[in-house]
N, C-alpha and C. Protein backbone atom coordinates (compact mmCIF):
# COMPACT_ATOMS: atom_id res chain seq x y z
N UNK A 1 48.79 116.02 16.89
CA UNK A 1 48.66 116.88 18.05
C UNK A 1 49.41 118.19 17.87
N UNK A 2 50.81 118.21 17.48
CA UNK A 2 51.64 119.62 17.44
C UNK A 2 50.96 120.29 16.42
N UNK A 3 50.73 119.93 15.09
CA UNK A 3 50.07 120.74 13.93
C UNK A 3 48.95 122.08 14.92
N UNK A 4 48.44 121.32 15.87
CA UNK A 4 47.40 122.35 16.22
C UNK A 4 47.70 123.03 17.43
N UNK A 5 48.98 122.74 17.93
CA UNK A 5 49.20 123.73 18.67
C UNK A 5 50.44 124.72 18.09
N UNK A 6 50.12 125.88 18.34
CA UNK A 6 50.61 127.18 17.31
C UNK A 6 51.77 128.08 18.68
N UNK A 7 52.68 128.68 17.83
CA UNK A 7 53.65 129.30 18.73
C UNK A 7 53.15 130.57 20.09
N UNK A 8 51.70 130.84 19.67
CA UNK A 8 50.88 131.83 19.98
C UNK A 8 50.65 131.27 21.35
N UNK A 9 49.83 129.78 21.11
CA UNK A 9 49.19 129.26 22.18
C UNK A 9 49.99 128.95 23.13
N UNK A 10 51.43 128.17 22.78
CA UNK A 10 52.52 127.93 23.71
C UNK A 10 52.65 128.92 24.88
N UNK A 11 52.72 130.04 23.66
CA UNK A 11 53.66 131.67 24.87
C UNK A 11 52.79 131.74 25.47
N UNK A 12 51.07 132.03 25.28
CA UNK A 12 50.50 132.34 26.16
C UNK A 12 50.17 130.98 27.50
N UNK A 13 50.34 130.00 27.14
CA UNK A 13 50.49 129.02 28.26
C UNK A 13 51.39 129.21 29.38
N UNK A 14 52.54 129.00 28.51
CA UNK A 14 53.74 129.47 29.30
C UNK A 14 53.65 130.59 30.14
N UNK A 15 53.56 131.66 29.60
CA UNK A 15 53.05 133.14 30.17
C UNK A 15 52.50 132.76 31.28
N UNK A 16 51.30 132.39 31.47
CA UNK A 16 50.07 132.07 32.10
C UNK A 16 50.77 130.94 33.45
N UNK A 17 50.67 130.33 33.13
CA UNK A 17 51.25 129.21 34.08
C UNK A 17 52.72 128.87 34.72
N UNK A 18 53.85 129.51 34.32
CA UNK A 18 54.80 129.74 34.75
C UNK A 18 55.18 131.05 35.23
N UNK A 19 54.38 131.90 35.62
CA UNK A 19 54.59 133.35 36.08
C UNK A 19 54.92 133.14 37.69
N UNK A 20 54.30 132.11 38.29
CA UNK A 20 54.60 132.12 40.05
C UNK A 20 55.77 131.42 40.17
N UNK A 21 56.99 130.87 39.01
CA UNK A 21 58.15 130.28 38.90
C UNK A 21 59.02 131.17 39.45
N UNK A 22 60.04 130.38 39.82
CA UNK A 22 61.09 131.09 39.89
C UNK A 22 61.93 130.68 38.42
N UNK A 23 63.40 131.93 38.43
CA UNK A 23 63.69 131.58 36.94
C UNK A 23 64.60 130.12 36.73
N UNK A 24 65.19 129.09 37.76
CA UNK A 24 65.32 127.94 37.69
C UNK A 24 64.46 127.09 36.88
N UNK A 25 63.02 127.18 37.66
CA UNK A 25 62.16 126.65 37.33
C UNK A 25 61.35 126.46 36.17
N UNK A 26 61.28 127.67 35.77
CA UNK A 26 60.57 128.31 34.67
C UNK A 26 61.77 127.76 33.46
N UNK A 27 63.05 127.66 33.67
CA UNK A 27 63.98 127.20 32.65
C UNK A 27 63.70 125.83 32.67
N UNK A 28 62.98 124.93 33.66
CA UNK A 28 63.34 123.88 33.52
C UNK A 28 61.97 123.07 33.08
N UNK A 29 61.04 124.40 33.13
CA UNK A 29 59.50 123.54 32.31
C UNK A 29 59.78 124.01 30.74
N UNK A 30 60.39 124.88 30.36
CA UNK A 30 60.94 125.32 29.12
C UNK A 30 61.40 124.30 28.51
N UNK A 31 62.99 123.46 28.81
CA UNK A 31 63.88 122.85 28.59
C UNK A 31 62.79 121.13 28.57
N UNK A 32 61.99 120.99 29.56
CA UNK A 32 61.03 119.94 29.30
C UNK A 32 60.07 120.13 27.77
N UNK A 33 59.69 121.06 27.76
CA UNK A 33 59.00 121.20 26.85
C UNK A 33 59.78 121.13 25.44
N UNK A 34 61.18 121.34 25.19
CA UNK A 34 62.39 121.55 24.41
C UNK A 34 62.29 120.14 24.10
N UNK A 35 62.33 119.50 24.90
CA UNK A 35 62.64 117.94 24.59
C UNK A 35 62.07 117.21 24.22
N UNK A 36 60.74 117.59 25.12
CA UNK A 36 59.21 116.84 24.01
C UNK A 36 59.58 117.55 22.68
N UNK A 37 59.22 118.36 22.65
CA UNK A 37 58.80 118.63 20.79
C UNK A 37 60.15 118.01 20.47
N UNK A 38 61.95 118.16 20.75
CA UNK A 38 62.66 117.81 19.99
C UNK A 38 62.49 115.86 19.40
N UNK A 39 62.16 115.19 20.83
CA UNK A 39 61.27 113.92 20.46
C UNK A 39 60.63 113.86 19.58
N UNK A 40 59.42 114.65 19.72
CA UNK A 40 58.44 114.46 18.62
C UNK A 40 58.59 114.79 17.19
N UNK A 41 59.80 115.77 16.89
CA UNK A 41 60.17 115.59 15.63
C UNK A 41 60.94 114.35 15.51
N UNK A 42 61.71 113.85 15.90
CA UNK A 42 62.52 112.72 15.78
C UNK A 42 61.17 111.46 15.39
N UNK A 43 60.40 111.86 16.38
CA UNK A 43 59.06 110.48 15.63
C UNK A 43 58.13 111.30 14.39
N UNK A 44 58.85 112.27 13.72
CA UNK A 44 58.24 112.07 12.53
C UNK A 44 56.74 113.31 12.60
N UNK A 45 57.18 114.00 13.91
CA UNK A 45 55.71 114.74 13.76
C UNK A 45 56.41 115.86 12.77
N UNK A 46 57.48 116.11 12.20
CA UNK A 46 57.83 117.21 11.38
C UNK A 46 58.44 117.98 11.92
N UNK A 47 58.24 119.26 11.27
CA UNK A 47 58.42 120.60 11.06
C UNK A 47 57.73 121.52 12.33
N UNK A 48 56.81 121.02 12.54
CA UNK A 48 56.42 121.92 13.65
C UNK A 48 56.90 121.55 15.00
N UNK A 49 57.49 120.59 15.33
CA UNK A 49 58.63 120.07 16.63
C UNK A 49 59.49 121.15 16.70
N UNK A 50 60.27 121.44 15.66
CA UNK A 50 61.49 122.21 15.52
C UNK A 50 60.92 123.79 15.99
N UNK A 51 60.08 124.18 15.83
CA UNK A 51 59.16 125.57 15.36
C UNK A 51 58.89 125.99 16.86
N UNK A 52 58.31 125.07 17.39
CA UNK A 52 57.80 125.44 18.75
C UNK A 52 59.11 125.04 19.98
N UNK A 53 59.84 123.91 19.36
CA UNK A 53 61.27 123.90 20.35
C UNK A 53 61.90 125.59 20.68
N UNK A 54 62.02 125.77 18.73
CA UNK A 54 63.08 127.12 18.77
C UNK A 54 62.34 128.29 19.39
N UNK A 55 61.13 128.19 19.47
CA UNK A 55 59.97 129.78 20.30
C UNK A 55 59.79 129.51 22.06
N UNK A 56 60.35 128.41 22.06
CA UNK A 56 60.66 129.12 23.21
C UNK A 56 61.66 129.42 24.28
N UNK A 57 61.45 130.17 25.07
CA UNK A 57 62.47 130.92 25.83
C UNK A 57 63.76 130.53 26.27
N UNK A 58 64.75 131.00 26.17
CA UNK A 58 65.96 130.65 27.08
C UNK A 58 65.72 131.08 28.72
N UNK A 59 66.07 130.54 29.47
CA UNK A 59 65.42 131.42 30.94
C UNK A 59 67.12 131.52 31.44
N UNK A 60 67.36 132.28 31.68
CA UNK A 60 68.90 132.59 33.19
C UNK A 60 68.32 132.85 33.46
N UNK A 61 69.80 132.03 34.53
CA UNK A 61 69.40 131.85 36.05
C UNK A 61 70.39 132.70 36.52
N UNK A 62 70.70 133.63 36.64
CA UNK A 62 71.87 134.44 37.17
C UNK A 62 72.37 134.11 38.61
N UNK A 63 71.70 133.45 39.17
CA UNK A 63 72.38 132.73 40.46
C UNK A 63 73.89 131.57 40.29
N UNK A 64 73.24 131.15 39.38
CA UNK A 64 74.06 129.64 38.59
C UNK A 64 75.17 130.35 37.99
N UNK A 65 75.65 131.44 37.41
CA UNK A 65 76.31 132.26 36.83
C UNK A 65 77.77 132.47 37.40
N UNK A 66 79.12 132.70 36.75
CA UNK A 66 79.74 132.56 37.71
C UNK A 66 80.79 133.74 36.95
N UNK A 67 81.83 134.55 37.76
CA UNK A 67 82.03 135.52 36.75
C UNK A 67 83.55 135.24 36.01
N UNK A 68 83.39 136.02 34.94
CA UNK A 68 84.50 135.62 33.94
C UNK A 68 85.89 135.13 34.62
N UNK A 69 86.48 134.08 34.45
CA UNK A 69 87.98 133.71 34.89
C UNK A 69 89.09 134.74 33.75
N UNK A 70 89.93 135.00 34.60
CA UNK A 70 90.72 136.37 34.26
C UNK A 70 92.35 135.28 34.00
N UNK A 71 93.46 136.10 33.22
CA UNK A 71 94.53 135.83 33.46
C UNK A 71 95.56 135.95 34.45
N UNK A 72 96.41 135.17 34.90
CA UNK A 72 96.97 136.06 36.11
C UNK A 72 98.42 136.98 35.42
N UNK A 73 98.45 137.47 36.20
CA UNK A 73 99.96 137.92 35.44
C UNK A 73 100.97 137.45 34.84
N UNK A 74 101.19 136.04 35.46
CA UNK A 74 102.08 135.25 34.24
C UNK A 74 101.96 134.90 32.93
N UNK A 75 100.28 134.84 33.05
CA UNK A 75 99.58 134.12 31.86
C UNK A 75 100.10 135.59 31.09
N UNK A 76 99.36 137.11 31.56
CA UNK A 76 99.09 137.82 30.59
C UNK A 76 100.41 138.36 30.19
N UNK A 77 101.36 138.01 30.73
CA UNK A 77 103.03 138.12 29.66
C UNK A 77 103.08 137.48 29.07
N UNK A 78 102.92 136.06 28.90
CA UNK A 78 103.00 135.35 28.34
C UNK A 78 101.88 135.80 26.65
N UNK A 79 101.10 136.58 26.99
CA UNK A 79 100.25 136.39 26.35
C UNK A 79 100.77 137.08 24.80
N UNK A 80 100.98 138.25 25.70
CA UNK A 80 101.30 139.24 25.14
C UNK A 80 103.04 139.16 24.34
N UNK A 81 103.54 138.54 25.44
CA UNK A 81 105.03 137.90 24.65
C UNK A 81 105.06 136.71 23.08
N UNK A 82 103.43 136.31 22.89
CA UNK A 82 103.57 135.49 22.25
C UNK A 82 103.45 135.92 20.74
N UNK A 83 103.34 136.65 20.73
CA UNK A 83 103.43 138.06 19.32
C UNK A 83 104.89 138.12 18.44
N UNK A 84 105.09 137.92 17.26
CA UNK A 84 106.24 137.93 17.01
C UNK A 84 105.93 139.04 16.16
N UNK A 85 106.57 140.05 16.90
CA UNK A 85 106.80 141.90 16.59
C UNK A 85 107.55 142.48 15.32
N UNK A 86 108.41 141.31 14.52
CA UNK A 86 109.06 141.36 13.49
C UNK A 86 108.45 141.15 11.96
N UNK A 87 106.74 140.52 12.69
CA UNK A 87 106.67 140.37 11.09
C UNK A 87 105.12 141.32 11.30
N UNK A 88 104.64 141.89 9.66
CA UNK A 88 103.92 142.50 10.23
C UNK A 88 102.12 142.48 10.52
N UNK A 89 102.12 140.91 10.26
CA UNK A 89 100.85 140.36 10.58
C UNK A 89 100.92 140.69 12.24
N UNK A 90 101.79 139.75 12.67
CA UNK A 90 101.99 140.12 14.35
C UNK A 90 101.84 141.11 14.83
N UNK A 91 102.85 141.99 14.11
CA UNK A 91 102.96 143.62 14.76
C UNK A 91 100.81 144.24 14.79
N UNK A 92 100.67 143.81 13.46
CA UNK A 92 99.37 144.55 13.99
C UNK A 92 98.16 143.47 15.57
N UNK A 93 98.38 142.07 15.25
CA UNK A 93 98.05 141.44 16.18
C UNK A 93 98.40 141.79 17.79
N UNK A 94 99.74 142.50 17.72
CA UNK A 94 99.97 143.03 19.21
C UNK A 94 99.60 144.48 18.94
N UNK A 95 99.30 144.85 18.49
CA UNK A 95 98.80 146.07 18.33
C UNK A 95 96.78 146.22 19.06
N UNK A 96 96.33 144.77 18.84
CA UNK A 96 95.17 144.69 19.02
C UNK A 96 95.27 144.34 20.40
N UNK A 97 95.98 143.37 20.94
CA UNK A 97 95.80 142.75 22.08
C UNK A 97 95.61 143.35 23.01
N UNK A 98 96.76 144.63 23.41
CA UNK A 98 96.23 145.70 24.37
C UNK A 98 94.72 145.96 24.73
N UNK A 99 94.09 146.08 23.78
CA UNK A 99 92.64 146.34 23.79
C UNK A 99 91.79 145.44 24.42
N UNK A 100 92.45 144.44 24.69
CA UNK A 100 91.49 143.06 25.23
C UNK A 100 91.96 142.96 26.42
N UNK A 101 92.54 143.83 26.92
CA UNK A 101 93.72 143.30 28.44
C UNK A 101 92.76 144.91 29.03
N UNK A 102 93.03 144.82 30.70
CA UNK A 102 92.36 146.07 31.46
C UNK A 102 93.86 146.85 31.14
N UNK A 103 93.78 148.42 30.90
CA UNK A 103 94.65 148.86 31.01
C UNK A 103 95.48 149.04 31.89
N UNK A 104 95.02 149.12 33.22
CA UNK A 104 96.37 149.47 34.53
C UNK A 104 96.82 147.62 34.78
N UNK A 105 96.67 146.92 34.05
CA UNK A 105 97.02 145.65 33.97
C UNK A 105 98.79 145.73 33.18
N UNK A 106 98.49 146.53 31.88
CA UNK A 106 99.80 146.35 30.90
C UNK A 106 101.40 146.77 31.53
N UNK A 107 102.22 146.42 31.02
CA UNK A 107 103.75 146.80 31.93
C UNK A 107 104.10 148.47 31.14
């Protein structure tokens, strides 16, 4: 059965029939479809399980999304205290860290 269905025919299925989805949804006929073919290679249908798993889509859901967890100020002394400034692997390692911290954050 997979041999004859081609990465072409998938997208345009998909395309076609998941357009009135929402993007939950549409991730979750994706992720069905992910699992059949990953099955069906496991029973031996091959190479083309893997082929048509990996073509198709990732869907976000940007609802589900949640936004980055930050340090609080104790953490980011700590963070930054954990640098040993004497040797000079460190020195350049705190040299970088700044760059990863918001600036009106630093002391």
């Amino acid at each position: 059965m997979l041999p004859r269905l081609t990465v072409a025919r998938l997208d345009a299925f998909i395309k076609g029939q998941c357009q009135h989805l929402r993007p939950a949804s549409k991730g979750d006929v994706c992720n069905s479809f992910r699992s059949y073919f990953h099955y069906r290679t496991i029973c031996r249908d091959g190479k083309s399980g893997r082929i048509l798993a990996a073509a198709l889509p990732r869907i976000a859901d940007w609802r589900r999304a949640t936004l980055p967890k930050v340090l609080s100020e104790t953490e980011l002394a700590a963070f930054l205290a954990a640098f040993d400034r004497t040797d000079p692997v460190g020195m350049r390692d705190y040299a970088i860290a700044p760059c990863l911290v918001d600036r009106k954050r630093l002391p």
